[in-house]
N, C-alpha and C. Protein backbone atom coordinates (compact mmCIF):
# COMPACT_ATOMS: atom_id res chain seq x y z
N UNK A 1 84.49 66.00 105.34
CA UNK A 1 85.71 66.78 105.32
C UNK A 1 85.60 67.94 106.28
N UNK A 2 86.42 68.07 106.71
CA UNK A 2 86.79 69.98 107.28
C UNK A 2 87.74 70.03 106.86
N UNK A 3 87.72 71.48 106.51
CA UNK A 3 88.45 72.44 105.46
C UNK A 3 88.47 73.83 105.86
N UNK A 4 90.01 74.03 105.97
CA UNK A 4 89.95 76.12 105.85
C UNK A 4 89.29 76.37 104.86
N UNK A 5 88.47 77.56 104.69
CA UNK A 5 88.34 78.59 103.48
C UNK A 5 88.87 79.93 103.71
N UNK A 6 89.22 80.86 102.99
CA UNK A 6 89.80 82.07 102.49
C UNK A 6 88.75 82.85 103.69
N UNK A 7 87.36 82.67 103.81
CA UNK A 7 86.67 83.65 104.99
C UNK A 7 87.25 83.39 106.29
N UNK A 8 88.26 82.42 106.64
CA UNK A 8 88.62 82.32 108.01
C UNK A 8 87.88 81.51 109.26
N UNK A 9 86.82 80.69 107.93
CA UNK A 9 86.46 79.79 108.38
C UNK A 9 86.65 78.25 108.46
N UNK A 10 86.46 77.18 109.31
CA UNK A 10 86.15 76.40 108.76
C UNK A 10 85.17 75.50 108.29
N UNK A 11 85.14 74.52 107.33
CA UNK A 11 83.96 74.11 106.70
C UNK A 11 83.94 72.22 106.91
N UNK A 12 82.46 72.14 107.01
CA UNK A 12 82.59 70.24 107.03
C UNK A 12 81.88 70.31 105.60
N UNK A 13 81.28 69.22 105.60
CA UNK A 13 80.62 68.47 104.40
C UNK A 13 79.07 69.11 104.96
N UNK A 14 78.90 69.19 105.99
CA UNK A 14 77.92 69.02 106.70
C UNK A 14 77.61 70.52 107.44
N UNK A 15 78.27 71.27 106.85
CA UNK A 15 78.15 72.95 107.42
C UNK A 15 77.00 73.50 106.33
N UNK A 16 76.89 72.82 104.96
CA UNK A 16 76.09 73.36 104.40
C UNK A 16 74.60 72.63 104.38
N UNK A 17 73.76 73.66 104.63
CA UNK A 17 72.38 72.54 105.02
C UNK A 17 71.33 73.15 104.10
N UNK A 18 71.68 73.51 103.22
CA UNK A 18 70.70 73.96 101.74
C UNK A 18 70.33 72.48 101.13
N UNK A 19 69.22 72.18 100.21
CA UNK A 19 68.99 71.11 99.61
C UNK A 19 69.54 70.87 98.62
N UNK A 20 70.24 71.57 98.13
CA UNK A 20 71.90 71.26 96.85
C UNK A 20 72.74 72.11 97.21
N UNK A 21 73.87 71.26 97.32
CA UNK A 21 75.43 72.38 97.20
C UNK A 21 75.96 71.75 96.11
N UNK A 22 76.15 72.67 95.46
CA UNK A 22 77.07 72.86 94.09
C UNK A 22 78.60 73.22 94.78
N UNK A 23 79.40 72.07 94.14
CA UNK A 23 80.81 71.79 94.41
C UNK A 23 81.31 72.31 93.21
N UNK A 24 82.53 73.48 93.33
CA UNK A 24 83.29 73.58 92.51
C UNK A 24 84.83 73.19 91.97
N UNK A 25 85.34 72.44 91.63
CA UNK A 25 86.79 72.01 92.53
C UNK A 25 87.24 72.69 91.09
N UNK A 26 88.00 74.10 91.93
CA UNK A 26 88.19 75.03 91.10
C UNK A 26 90.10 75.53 91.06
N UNK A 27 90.37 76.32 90.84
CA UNK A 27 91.82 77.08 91.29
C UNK A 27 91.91 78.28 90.78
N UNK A 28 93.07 78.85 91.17
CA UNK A 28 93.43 79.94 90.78
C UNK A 28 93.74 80.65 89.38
N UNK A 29 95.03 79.66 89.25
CA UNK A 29 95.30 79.93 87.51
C UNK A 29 94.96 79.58 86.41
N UNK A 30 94.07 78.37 86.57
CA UNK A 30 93.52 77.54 85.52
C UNK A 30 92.95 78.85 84.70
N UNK A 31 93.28 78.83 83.28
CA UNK A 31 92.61 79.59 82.30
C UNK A 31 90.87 79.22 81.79
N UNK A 32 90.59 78.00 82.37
CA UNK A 32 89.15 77.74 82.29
C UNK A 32 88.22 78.10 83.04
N UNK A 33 88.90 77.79 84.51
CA UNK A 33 87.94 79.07 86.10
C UNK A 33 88.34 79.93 85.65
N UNK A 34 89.12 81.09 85.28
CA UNK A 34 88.79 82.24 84.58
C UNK A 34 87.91 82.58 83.78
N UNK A 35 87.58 81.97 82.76
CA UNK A 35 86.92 82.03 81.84
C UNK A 35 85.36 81.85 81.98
N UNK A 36 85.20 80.81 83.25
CA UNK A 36 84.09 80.51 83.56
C UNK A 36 83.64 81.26 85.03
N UNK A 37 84.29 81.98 85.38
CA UNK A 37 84.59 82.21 86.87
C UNK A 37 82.93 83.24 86.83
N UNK A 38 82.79 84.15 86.37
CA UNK A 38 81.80 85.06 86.32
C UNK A 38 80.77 84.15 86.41
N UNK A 39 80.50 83.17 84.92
CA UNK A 39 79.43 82.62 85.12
C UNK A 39 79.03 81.77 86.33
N UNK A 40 80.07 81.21 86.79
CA UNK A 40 79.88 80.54 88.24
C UNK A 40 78.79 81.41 89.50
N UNK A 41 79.37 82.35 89.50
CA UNK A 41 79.01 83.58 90.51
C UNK A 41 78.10 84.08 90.04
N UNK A 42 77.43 84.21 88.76
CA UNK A 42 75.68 84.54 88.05
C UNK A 42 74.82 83.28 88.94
N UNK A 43 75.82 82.55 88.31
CA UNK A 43 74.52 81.26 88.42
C UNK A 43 74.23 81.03 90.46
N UNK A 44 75.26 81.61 91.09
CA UNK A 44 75.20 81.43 92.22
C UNK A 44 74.10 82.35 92.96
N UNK A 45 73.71 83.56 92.20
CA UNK A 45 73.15 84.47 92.43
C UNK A 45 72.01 84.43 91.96
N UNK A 46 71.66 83.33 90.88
CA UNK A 46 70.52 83.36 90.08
C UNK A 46 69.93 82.33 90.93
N UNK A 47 70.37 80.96 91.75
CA UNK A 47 70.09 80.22 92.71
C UNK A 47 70.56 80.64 93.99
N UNK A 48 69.83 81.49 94.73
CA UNK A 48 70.03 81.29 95.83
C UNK A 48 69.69 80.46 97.48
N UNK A 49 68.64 79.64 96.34
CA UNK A 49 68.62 78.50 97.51
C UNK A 49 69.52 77.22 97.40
N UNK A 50 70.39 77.14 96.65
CA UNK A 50 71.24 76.42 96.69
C UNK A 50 72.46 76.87 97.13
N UNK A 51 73.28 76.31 97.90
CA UNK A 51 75.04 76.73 98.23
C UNK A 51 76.08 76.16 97.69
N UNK A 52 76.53 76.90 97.04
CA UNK A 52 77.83 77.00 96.33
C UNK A 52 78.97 76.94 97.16
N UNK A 53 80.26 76.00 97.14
CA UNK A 53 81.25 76.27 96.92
C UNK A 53 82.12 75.89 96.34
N UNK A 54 83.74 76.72 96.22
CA UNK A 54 84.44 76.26 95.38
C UNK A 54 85.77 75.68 96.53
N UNK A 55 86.37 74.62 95.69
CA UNK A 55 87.48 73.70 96.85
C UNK A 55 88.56 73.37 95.56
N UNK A 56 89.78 74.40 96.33
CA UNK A 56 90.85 74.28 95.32
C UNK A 56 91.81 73.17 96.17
N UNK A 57 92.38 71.92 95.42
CA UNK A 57 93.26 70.67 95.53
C UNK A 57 94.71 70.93 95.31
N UNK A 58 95.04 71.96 94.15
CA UNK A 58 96.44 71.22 93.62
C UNK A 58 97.23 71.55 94.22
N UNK A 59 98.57 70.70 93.99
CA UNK A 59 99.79 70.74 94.75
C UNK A 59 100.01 72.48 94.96
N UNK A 60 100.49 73.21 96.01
CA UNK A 60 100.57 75.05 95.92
C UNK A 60 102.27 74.48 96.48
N UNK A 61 102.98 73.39 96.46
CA UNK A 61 104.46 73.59 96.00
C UNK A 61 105.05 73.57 95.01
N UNK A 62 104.06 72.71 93.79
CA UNK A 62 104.64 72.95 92.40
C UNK A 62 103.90 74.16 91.83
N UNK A 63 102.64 74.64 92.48
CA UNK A 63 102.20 75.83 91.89
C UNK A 63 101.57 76.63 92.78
N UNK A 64 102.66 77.36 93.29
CA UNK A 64 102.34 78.20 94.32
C UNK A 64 101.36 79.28 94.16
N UNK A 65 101.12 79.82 93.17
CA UNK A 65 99.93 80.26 92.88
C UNK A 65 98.46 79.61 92.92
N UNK A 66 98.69 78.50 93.83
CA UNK A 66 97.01 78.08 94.26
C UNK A 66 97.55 78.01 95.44
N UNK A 67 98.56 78.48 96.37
CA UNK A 67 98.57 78.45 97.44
C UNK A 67 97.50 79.00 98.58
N UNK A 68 97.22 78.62 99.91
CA UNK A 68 96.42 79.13 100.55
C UNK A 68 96.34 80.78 100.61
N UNK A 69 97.45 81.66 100.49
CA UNK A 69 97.81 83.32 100.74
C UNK A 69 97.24 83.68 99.22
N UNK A 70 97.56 82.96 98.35
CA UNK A 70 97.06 83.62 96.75
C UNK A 70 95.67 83.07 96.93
N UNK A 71 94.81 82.05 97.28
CA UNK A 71 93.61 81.91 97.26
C UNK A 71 92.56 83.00 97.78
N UNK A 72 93.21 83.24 99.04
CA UNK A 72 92.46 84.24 99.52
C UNK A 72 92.74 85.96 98.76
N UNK A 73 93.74 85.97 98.57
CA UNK A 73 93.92 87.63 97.67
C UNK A 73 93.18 87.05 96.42
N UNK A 74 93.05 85.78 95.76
CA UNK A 74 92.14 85.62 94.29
C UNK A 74 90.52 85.63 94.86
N UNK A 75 89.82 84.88 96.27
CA UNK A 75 88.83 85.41 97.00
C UNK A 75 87.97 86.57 96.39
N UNK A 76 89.12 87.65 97.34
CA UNK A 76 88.73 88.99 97.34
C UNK A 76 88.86 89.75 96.08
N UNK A 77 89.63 89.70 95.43
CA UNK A 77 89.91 90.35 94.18
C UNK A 77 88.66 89.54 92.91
N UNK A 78 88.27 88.84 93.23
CA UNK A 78 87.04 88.24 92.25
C UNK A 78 85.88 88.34 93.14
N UNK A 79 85.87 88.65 93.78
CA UNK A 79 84.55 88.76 94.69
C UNK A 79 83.85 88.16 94.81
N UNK A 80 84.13 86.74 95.18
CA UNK A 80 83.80 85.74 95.43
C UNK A 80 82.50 86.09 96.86
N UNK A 81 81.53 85.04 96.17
CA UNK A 81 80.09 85.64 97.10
C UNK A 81 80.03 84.03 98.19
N UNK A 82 81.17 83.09 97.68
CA UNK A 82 80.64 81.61 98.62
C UNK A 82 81.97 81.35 98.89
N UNK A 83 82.10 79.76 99.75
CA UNK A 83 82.75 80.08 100.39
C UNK A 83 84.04 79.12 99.42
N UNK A 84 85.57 79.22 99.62
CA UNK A 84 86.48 78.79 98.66
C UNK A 84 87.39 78.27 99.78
N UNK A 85 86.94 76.81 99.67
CA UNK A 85 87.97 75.84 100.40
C UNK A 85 89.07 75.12 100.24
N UNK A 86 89.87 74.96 100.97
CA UNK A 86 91.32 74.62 100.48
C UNK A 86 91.25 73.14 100.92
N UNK A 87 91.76 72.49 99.89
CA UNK A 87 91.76 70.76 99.99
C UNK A 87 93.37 70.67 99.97
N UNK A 88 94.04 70.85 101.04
CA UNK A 88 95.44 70.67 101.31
C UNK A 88 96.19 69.51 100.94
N UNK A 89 95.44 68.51 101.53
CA UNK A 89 95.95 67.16 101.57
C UNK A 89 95.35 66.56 100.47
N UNK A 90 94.40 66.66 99.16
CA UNK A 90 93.48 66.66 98.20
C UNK A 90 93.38 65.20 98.38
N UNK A 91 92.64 64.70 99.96
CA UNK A 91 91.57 63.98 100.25
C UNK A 91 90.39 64.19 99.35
N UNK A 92 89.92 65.46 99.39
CA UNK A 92 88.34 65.35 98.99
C UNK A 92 88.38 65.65 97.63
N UNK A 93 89.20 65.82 97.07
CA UNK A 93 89.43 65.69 95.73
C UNK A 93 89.17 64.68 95.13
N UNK A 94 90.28 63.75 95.89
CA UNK A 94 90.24 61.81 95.40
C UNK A 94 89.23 61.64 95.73
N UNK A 95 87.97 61.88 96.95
CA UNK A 95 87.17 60.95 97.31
C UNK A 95 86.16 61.25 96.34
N UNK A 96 86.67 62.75 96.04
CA UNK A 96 84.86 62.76 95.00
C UNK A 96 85.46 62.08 93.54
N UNK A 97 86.60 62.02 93.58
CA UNK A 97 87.54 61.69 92.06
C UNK A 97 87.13 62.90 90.79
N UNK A 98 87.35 63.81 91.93
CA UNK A 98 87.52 65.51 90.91
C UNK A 98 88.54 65.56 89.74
N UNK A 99 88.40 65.48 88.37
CA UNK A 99 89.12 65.26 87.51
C UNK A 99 90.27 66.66 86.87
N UNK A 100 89.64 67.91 86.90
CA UNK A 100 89.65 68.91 86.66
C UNK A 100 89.54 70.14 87.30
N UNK A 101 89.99 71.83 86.82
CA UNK A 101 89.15 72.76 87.31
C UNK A 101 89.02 73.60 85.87
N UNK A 102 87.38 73.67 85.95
CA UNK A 102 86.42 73.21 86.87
C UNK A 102 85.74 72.41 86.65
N UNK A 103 85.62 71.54 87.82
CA UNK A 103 84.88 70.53 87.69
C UNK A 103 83.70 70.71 88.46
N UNK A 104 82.16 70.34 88.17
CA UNK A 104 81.26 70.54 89.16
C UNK A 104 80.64 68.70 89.24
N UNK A 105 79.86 69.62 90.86
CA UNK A 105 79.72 68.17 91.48
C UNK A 105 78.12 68.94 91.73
N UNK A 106 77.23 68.39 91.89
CA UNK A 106 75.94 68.61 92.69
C UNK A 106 75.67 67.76 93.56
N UNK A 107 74.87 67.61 94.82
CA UNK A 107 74.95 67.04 95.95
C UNK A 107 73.89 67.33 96.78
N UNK A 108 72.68 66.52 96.30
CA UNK A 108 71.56 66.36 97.36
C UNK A 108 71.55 67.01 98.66
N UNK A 109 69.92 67.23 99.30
CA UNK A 109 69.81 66.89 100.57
C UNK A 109 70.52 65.81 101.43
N UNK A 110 70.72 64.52 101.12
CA UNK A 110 70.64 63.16 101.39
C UNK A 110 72.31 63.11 101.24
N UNK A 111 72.85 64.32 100.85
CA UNK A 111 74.26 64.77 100.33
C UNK A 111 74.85 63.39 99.06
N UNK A 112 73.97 62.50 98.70
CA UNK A 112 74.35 61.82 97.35
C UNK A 112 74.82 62.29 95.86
N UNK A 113 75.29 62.03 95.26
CA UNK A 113 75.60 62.90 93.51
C UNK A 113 74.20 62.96 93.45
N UNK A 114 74.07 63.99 92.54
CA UNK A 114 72.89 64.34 91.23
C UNK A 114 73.38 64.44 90.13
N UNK A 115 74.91 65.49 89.88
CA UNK A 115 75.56 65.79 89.07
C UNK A 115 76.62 65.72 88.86
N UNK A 116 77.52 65.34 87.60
CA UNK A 116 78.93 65.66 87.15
C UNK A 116 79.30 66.28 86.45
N UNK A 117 80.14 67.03 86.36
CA UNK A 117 80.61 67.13 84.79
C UNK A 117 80.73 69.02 84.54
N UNK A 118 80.31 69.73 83.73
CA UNK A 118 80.68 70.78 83.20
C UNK A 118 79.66 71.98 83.72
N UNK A 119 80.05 73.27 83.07
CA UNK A 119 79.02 74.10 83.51
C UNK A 119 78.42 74.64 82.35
N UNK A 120 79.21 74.05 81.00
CA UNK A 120 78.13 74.68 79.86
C UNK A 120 79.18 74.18 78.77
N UNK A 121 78.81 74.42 77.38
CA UNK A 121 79.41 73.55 76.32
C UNK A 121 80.24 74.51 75.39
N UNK A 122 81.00 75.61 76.06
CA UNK A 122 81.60 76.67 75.47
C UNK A 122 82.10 77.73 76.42
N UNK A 123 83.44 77.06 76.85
CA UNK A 123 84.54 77.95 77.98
C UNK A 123 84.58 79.09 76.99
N UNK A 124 84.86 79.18 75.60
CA UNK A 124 85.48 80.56 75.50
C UNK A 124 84.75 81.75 75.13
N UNK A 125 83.02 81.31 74.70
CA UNK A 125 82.24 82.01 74.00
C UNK A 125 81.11 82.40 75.06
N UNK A 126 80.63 82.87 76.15
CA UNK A 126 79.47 82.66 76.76
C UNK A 126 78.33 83.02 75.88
N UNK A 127 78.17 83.58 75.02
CA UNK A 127 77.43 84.02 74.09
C UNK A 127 76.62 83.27 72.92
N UNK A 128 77.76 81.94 72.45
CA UNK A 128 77.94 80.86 71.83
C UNK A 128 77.19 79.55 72.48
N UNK A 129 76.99 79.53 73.92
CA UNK A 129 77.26 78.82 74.67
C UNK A 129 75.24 77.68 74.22
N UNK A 130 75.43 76.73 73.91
CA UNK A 130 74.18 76.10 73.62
C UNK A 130 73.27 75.18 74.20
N UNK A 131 74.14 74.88 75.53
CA UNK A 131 74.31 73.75 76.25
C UNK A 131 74.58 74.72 77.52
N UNK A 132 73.54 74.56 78.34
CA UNK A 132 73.90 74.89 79.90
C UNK A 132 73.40 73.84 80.46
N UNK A 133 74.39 73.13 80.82
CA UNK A 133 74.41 71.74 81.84
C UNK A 133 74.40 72.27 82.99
N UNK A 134 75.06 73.21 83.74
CA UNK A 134 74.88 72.98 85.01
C UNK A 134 73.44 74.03 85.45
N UNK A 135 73.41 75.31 85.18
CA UNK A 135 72.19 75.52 84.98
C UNK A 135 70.63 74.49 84.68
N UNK A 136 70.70 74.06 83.72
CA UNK A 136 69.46 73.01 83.54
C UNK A 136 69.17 71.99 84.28
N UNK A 137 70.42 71.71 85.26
CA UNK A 137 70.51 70.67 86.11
C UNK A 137 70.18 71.36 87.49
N UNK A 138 70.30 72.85 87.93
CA UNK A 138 70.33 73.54 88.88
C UNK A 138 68.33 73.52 88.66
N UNK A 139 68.07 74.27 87.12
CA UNK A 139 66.36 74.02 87.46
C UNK A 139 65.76 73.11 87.29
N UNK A 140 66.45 71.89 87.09
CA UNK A 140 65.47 70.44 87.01
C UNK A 140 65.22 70.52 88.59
N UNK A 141 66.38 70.36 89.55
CA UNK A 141 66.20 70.37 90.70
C UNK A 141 65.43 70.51 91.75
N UNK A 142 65.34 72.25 91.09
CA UNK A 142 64.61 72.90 92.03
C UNK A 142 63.35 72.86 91.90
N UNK A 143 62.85 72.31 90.51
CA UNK A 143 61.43 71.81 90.17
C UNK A 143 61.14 70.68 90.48
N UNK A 144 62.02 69.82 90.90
CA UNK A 144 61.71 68.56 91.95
C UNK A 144 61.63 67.91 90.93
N UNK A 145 62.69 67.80 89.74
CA UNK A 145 62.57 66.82 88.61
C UNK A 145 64.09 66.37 88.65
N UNK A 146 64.59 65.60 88.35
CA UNK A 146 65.72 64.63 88.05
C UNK A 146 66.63 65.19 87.17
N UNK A 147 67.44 65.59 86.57
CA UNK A 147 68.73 66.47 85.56
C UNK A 147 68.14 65.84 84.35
N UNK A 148 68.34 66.10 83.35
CA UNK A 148 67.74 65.73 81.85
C UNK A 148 69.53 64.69 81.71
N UNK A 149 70.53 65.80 82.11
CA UNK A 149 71.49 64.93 82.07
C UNK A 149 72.44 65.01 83.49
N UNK A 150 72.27 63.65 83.88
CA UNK A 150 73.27 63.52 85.48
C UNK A 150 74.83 63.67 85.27
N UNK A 151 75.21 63.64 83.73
CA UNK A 151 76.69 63.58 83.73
C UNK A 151 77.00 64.30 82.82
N UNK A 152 77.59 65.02 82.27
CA UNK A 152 78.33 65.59 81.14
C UNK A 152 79.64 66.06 80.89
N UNK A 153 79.88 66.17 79.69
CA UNK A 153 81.40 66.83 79.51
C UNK A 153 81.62 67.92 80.52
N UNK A 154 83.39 67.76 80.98
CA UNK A 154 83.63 68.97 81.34
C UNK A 154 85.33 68.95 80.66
N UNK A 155 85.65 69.96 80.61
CA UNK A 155 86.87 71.01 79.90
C UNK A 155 87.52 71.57 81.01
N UNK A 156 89.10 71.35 81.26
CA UNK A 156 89.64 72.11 82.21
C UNK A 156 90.99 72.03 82.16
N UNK A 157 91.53 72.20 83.34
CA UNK A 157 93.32 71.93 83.19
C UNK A 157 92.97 70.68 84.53
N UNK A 158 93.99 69.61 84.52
CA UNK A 158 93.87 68.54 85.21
C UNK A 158 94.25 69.50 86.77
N UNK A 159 93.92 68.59 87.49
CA UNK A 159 94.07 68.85 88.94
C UNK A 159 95.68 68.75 89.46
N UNK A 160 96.25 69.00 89.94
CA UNK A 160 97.92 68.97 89.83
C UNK A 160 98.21 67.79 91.20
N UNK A 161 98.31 67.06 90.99
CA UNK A 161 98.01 66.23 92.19
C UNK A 161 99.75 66.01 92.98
N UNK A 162 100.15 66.17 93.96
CA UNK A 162 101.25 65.90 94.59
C UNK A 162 102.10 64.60 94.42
């Protein structure tokens, strides 16, 4: 893919050359990237040899609030530390068959899956939270071990597809 992001850049598949990028296919209003949005940006900070980003899909004519101008003022106003790509035509949406936001993807060196699915087993409680899937899957990784689990639940608002 190449893709605008909100930094005024653009991005391929292949711009990121860390040995995992963590895919977020995220948005604006979804009440679940809210909810999870902080923890996203811990965990991005707690791995920093891995690259993060997030790639918002949905239609921004039925919900103009994931439009490209609100992505970037939601960017900056969350202080977003990676980079947040816009899937216009939500090609790379379908190709990864992104179900949700948020949905995470993990993605080899070799850029193959490792991971699907959620970032932990409790959007509304972080406190509660008993189950960190994407975390445990971030340090199986980096210990050069395999995910305990390659797939798991994830919780979101569907992707708004055109």
């Amino acid at each position: 893919f190449t893709l605008q992001a909100t930094d005024g850049k653009r991005y391929t598949f292949h711009s990121f050359t860390k040995d995992y990028l963590v895919i977020v296919f995220m948005c604006n209003h979804c009440p679940y990237v809210i909810a999870y949005l902080d923890r996203i940006k811990q965990l991005a900070i707690e791995f920093p040899q891995v690259q993060f980003i997030g790639i918002i899909a949905n239609d921004s004519v039925a919900y103009p609030q994931d439009s490209f101008p609100h992505m970037k003022r939601f960017a900056e106003e969350k202080q977003l530390s990676f980079p947040y790509l816009y899937d216009e035509t939500q090609e790379v949406a379908k190709a990864f068959h992104a179900l949700l936001t948020p949905h995470v993807m993990i993605v080899g060196k070799d850029r193959t899956l490792v991971y699907n699915g959620g970032i932990d087993d409790n959007y509304e409680q972080p406190d509660a939270v008993q189950e960190y899937y994407l975390k445990n899957a971030l340090t199986a990784l980096i210990s050069g071990q395999e995910p305990r689990q390659a797939e798991t639940p994830c919780v979101g608002c569907s992707i708004k597809w055109k």
